[in-house]
PDB file of N, CA and C in Angstrom:
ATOM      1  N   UNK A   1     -56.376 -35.430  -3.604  1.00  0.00           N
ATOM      2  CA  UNK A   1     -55.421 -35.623  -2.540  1.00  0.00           C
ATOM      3  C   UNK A   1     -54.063 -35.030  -2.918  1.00  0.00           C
ATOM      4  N   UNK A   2     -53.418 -35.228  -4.271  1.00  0.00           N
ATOM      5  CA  UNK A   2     -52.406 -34.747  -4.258  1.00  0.00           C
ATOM      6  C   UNK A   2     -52.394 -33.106  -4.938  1.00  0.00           C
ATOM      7  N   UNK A   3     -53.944 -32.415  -5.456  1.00  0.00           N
ATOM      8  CA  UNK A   3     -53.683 -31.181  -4.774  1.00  0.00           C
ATOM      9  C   UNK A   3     -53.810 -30.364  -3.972  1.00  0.00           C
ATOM     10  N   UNK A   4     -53.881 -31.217  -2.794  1.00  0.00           N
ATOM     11  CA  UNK A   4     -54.188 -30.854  -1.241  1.00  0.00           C
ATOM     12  C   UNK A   4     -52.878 -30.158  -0.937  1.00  0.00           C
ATOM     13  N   UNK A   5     -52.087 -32.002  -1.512  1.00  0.00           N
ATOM     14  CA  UNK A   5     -50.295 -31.720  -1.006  1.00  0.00           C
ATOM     15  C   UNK A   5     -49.919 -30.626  -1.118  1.00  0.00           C
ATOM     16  N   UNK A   6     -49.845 -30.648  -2.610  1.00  0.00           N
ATOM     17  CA  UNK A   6     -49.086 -29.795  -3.503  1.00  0.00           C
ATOM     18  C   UNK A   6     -49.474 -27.952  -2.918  1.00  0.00           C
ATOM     19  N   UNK A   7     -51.052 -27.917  -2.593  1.00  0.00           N
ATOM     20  CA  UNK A   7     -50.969 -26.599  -2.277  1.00  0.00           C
ATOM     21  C   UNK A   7     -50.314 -26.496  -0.887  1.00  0.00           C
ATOM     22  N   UNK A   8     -50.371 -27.389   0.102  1.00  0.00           N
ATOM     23  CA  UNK A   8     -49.803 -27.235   1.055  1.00  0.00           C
ATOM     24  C   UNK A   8     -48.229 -27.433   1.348  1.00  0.00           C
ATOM     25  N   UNK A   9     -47.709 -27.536   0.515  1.00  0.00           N
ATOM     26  CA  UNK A   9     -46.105 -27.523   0.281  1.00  0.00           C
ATOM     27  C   UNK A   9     -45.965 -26.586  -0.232  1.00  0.00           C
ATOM     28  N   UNK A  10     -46.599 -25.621  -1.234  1.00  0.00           N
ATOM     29  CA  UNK A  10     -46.161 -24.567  -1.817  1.00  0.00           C
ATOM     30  C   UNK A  10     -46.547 -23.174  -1.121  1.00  0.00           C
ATOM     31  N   UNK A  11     -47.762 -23.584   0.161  1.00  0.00           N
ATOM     32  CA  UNK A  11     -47.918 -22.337   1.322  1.00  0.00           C
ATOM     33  C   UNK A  11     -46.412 -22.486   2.132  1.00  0.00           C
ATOM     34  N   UNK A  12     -46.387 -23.628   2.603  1.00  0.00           N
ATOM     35  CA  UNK A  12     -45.086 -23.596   3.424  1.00  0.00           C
ATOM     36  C   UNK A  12     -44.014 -23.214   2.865  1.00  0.00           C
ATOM     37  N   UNK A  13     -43.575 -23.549   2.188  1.00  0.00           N
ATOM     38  CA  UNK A  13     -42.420 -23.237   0.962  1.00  0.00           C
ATOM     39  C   UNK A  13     -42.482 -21.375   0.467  1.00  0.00           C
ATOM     40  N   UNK A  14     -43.796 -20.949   0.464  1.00  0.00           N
ATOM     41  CA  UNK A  14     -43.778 -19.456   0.139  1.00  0.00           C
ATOM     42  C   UNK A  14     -43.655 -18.795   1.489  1.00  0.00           C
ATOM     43  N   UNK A  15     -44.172 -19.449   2.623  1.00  0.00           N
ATOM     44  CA  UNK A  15     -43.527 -18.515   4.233  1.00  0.00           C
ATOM     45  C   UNK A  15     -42.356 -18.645   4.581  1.00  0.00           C
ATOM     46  N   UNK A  16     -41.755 -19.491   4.087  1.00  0.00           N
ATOM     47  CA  UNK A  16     -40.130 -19.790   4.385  1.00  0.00           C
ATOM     48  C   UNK A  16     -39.487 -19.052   3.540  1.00  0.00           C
ATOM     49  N   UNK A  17     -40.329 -18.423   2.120  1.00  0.00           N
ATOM     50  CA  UNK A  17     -39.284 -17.491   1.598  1.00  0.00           C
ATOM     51  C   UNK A  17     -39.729 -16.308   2.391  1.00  0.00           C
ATOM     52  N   UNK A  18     -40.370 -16.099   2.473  1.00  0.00           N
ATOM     53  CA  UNK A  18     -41.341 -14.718   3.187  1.00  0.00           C
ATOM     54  C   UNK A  18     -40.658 -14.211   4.205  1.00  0.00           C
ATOM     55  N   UNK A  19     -40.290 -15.250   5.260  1.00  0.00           N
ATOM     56  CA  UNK A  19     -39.596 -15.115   6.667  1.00  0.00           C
ATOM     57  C   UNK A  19     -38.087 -14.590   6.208  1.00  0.00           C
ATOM     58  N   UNK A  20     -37.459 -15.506   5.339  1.00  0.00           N
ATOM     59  CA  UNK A  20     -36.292 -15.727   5.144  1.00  0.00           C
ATOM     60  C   UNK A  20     -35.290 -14.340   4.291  1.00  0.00           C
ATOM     61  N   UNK A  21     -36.735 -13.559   3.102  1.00  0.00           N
ATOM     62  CA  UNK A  21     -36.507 -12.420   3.198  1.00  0.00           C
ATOM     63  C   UNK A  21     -36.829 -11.426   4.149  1.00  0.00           C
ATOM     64  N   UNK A  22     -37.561 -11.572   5.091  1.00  0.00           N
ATOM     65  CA  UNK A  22     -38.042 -10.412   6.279  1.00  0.00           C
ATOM     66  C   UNK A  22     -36.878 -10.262   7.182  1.00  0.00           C
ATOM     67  N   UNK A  23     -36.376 -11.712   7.397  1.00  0.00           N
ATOM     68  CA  UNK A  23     -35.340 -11.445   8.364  1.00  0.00           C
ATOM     69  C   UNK A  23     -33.496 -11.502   7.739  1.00  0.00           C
ATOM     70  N   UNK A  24     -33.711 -11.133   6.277  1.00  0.00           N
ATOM     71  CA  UNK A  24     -32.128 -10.611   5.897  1.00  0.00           C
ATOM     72  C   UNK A  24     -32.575  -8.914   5.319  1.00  0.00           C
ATOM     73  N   UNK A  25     -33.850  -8.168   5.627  1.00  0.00           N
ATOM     74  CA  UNK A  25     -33.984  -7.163   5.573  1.00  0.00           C
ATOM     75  C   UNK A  25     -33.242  -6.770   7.103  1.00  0.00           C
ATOM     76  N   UNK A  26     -33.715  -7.358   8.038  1.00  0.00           N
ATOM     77  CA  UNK A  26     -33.695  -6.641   9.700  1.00  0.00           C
ATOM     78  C   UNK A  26     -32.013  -6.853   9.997  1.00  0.00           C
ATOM     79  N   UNK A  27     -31.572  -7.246   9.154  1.00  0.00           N
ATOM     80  CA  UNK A  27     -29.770  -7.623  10.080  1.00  0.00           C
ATOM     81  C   UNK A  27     -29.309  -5.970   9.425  1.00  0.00           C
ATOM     82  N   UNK A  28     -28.732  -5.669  10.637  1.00  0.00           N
ATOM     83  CA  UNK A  28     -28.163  -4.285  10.142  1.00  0.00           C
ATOM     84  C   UNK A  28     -26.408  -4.512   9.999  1.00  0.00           C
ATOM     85  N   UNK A  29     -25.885  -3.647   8.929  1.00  0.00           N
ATOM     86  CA  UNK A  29     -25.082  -3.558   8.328  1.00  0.00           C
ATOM     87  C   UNK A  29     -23.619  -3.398   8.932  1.00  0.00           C
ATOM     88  N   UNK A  30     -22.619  -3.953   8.401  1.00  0.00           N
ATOM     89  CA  UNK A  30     -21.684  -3.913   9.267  1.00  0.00           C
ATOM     90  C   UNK A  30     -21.498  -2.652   9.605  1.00  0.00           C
ATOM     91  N   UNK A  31     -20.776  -2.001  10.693  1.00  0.00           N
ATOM     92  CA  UNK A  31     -20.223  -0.733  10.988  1.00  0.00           C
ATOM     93  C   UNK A  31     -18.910  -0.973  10.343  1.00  0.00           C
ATOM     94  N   UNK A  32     -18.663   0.577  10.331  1.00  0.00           N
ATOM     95  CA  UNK A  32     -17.153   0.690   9.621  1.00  0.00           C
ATOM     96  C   UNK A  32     -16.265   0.672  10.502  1.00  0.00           C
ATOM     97  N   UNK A  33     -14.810   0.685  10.654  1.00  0.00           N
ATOM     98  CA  UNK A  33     -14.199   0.680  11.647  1.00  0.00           C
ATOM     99  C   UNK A  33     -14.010   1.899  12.164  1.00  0.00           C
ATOM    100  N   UNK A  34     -13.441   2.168  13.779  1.00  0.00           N
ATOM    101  CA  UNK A  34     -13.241   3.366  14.125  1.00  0.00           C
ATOM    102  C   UNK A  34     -12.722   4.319  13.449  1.00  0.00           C
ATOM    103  N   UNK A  35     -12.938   5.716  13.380  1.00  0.00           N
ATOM    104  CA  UNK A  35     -12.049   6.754  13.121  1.00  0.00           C
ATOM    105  C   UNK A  35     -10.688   6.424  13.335  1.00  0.00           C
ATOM    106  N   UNK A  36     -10.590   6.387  14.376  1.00  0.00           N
ATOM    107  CA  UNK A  36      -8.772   6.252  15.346  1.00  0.00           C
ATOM    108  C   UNK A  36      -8.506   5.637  14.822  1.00  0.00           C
ATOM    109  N   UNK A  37      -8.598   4.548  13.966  1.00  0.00           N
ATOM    110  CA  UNK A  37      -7.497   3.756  13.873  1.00  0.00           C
ATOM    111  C   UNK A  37      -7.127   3.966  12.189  1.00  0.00           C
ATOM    112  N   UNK A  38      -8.388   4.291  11.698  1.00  0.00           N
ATOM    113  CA  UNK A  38      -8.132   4.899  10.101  1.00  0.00           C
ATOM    114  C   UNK A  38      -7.049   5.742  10.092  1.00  0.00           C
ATOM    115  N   UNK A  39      -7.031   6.803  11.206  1.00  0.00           N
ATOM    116  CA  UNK A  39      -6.487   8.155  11.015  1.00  0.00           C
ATOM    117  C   UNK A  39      -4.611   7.575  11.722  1.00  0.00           C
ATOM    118  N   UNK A  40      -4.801   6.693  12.858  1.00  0.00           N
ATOM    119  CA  UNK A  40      -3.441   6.673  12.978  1.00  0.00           C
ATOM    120  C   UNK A  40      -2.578   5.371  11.664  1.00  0.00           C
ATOM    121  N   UNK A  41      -3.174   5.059  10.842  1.00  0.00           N
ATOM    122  CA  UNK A  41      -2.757   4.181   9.962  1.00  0.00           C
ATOM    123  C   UNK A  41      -2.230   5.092   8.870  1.00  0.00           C
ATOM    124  N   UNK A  42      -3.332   6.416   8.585  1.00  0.00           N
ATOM    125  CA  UNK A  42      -2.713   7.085   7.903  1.00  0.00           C
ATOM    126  C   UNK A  42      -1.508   8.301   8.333  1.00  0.00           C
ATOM    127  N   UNK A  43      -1.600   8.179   9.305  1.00  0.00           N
ATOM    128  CA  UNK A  43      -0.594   9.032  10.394  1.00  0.00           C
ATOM    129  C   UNK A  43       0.975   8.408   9.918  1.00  0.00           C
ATOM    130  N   UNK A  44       1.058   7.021  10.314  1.00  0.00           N
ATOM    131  CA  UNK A  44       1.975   5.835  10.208  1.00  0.00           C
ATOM    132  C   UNK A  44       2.287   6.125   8.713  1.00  0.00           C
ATOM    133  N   UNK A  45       0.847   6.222   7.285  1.00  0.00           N
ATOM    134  CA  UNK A  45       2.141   6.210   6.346  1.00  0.00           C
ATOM    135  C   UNK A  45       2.891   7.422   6.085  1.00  0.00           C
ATOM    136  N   UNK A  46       1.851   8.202   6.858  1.00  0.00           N
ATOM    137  CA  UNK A  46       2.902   9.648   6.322  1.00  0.00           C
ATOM    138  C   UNK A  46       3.866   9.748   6.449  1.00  0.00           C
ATOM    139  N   UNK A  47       4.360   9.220   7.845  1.00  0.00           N
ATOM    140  CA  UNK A  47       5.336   9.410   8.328  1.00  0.00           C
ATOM    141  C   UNK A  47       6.289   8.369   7.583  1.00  0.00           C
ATOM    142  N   UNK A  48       6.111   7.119   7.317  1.00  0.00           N
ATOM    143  CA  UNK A  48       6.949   6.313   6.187  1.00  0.00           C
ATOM    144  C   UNK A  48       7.669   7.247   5.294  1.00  0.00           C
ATOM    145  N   UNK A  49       6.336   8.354   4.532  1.00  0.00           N
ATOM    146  CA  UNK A  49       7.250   9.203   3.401  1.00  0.00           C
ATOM    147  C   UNK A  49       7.829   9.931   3.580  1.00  0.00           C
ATOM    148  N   UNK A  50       7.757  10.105   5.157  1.00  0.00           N
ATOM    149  CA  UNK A  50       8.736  11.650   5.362  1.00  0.00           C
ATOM    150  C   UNK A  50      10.170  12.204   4.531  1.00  0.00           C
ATOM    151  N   UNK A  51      10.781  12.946   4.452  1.00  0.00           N
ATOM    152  CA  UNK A  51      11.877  12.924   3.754  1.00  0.00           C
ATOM    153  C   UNK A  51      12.629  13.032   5.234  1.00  0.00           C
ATOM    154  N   UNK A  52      14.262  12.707   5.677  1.00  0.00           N
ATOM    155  CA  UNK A  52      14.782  12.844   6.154  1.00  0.00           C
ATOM    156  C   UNK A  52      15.057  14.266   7.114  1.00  0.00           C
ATOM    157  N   UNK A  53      14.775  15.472   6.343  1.00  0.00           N
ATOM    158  CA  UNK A  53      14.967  16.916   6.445  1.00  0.00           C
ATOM    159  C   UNK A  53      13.702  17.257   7.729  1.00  0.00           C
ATOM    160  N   UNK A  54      12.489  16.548   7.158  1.00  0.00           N
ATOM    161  CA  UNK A  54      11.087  16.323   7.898  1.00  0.00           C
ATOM    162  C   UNK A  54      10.908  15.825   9.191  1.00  0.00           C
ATOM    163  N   UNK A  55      11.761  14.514   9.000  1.00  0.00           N
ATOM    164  CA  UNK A  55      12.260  13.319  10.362  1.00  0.00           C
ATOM    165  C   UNK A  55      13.272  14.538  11.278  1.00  0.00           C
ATOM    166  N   UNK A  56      14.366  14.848  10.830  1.00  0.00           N
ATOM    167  CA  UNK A  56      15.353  15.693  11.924  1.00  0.00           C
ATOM    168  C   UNK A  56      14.835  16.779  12.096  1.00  0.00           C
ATOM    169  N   UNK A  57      13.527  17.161  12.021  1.00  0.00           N
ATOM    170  CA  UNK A  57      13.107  17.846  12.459  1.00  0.00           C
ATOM    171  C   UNK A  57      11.840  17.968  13.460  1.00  0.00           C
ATOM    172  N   UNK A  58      11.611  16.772  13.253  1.00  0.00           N
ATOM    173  CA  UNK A  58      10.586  16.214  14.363  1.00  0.00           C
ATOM    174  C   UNK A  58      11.525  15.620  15.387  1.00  0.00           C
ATOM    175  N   UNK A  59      12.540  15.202  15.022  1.00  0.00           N
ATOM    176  CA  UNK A  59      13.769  14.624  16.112  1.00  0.00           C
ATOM    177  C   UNK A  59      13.893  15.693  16.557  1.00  0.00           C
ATOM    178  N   UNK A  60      14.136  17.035  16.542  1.00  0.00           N
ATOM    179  CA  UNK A  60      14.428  18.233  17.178  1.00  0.00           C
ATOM    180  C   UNK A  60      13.716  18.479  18.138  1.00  0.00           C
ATOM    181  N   UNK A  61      12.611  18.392  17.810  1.00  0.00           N
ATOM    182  CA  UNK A  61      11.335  18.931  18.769  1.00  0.00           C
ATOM    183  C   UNK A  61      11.246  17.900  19.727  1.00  0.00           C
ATOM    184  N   UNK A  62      11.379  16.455  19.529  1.00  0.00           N
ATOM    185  CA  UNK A  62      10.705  15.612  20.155  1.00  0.00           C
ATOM    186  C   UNK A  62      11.972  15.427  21.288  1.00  0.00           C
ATOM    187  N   UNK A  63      13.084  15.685  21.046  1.00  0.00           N
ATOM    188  CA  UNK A  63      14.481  15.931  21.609  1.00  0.00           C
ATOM    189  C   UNK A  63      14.254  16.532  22.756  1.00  0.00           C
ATOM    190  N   UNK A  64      13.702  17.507  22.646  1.00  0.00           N
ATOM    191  CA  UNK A  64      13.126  18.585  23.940  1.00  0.00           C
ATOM    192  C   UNK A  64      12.763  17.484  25.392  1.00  0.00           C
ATOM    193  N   UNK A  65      11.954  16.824  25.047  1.00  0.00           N
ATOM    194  CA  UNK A  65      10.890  16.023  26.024  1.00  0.00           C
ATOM    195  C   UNK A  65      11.941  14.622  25.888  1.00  0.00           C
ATOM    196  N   UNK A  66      12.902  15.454  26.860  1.00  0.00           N
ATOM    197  CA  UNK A  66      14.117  13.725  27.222  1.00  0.00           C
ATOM    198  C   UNK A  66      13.355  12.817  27.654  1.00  0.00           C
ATOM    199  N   UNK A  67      12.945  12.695  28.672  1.00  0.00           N
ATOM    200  CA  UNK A  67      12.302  11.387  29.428  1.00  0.00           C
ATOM    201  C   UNK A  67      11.609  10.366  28.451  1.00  0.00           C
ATOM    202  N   UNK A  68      10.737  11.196  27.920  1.00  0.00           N
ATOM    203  CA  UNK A  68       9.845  10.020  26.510  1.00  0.00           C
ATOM    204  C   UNK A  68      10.429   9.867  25.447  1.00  0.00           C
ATOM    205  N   UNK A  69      11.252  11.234  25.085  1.00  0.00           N
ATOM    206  CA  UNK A  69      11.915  10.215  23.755  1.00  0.00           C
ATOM    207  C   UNK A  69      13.167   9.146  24.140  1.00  0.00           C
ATOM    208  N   UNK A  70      13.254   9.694  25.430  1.00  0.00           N
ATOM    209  CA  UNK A  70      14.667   8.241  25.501  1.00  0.00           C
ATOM    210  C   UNK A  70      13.668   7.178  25.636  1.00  0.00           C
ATOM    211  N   UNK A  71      12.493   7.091  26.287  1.00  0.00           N
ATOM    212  CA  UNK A  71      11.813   5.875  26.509  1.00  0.00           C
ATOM    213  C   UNK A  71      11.324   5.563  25.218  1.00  0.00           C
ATOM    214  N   UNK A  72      10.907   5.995  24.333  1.00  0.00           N
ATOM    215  CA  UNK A  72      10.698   5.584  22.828  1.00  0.00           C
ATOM    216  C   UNK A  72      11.686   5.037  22.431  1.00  0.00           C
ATOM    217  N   UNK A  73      12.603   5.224  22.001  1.00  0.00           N
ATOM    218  CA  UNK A  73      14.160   4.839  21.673  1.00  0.00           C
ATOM    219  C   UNK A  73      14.231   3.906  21.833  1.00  0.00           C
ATOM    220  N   UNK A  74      14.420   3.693  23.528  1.00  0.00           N
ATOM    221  CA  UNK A  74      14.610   2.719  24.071  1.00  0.00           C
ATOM    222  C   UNK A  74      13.694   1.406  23.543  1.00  0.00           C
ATOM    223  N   UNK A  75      12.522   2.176  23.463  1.00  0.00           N
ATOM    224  CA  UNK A  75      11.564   0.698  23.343  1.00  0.00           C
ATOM    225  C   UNK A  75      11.445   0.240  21.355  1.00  0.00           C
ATOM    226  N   UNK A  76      11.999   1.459  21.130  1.00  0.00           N
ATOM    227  CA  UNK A  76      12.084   1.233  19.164  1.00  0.00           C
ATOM    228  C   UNK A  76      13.478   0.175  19.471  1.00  0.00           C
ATOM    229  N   UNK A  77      14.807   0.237  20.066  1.00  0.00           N
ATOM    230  CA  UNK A  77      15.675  -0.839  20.237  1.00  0.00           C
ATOM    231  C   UNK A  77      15.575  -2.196  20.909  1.00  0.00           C
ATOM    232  N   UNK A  78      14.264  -2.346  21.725  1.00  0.00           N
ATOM    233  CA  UNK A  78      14.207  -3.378  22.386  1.00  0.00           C
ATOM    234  C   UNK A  78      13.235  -4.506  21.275  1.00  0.00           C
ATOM    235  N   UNK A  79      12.591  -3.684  20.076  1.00  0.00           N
ATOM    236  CA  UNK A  79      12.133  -4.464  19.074  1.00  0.00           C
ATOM    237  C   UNK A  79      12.917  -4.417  17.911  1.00  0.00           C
ATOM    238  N   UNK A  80      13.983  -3.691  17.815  1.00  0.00           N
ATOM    239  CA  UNK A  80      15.143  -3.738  16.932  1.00  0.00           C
ATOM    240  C   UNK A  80      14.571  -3.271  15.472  1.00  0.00           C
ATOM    241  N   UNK A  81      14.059  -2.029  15.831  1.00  0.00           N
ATOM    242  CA  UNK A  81      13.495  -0.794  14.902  1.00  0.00           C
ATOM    243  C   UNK A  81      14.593   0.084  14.776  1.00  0.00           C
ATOM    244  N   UNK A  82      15.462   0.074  13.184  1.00  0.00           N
ATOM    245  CA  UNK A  82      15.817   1.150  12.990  1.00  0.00           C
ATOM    246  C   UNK A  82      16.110   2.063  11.795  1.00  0.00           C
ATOM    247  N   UNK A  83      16.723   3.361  11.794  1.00  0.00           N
ATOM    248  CA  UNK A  83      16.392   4.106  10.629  1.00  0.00           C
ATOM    249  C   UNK A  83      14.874   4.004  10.409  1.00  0.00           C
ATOM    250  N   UNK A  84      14.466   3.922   9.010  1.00  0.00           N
ATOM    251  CA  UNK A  84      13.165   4.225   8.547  1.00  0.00           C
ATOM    252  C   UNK A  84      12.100   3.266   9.157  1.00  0.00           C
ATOM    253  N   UNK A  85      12.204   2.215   9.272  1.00  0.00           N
ATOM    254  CA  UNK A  85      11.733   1.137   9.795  1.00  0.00           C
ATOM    255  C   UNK A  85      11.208   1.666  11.625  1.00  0.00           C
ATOM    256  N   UNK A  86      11.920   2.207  12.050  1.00  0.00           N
ATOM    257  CA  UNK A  86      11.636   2.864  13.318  1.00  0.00           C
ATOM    258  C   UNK A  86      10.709   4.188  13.711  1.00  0.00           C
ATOM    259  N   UNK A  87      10.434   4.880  12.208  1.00  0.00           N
ATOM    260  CA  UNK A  87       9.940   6.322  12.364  1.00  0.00           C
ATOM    261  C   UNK A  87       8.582   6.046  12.672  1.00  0.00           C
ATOM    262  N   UNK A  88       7.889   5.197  12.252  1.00  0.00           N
ATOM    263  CA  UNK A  88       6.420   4.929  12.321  1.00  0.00           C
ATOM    264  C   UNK A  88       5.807   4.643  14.120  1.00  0.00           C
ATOM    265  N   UNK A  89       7.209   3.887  14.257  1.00  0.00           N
ATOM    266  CA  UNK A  89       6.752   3.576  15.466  1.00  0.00           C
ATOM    267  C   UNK A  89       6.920   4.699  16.311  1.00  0.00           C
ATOM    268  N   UNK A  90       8.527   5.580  16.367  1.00  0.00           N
ATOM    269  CA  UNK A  90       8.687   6.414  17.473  1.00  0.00           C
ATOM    270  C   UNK A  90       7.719   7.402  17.282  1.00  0.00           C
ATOM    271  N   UNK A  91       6.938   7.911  15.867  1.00  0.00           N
ATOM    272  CA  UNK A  91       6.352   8.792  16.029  1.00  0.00           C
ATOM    273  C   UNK A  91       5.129   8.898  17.054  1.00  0.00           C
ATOM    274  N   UNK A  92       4.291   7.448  16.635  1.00  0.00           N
ATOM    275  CA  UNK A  92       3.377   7.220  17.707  1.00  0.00           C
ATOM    276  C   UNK A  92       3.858   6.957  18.935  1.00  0.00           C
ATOM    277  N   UNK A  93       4.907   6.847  19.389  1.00  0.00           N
ATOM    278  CA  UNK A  93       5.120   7.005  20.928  1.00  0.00           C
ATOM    279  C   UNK A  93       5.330   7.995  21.369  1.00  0.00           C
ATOM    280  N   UNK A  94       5.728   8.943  20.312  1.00  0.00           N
ATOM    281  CA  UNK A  94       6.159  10.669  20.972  1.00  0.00           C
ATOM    282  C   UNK A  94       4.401  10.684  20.577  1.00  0.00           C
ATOM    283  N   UNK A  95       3.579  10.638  19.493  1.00  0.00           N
ATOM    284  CA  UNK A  95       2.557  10.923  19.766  1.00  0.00           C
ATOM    285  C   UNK A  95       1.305  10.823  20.532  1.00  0.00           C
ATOM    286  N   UNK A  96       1.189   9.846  21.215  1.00  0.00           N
ATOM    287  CA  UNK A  96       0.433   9.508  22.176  1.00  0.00           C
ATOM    288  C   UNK A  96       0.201  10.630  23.468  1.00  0.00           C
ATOM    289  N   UNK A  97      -0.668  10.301  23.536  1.00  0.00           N
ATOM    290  CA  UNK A  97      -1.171  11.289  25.069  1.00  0.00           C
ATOM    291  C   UNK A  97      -0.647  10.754  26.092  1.00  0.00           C
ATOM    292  N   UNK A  98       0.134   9.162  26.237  1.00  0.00           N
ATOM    293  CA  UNK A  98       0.519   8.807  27.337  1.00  0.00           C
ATOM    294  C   UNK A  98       2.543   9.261  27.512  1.00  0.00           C
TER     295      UNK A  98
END
């Protein structure tokens, strides 16, 4: 009688590992995160290192296109972004497609 048990606790006990590895084979793997957001993170630090010479010169260009860079500006002062602290942000607002 008790090696009836015993084999029948140790079938159940070996399908529960059985299952338990079958189904942490089938879970698939996290995905990585988007491209986009890798690439504008590294966008953001570049622009952190810019040297000054780099910055007034993207201020030049971006100068051209009044309407958005005053609206960048505007919206880098309404979160009280400035000097270096501000470049990360205005860049992605002059950079955006919108």
């Amino acid at each position: 009688m008790i090696h009836i048990r015993i084999s029948i606790l140790s079938t159940v006990l070996l399908m529960f590992v059985a299952m338990t590895s079958a189904f942490a084979q089938n879970q698939t793997p996290p995905q990585p995160p988007a491209k986009s957001a890798a690439t504008l993170l590294t966008k953001l630090e570049d622009v952190s290192k810019w040297t000054k010479q780099q910055w007034y010169a993207a201020e030049a260009k971006w100068s051209k296109e009044k309407a958005k860079w005053t609206d960048c500006r505007m919206q880098a002062a309404k979160k009280k972004l400035s000097g270096r602290q501000g470049w990360p942000f205005l860049y992605e607002c002059m950079t955006s497609s919108s």
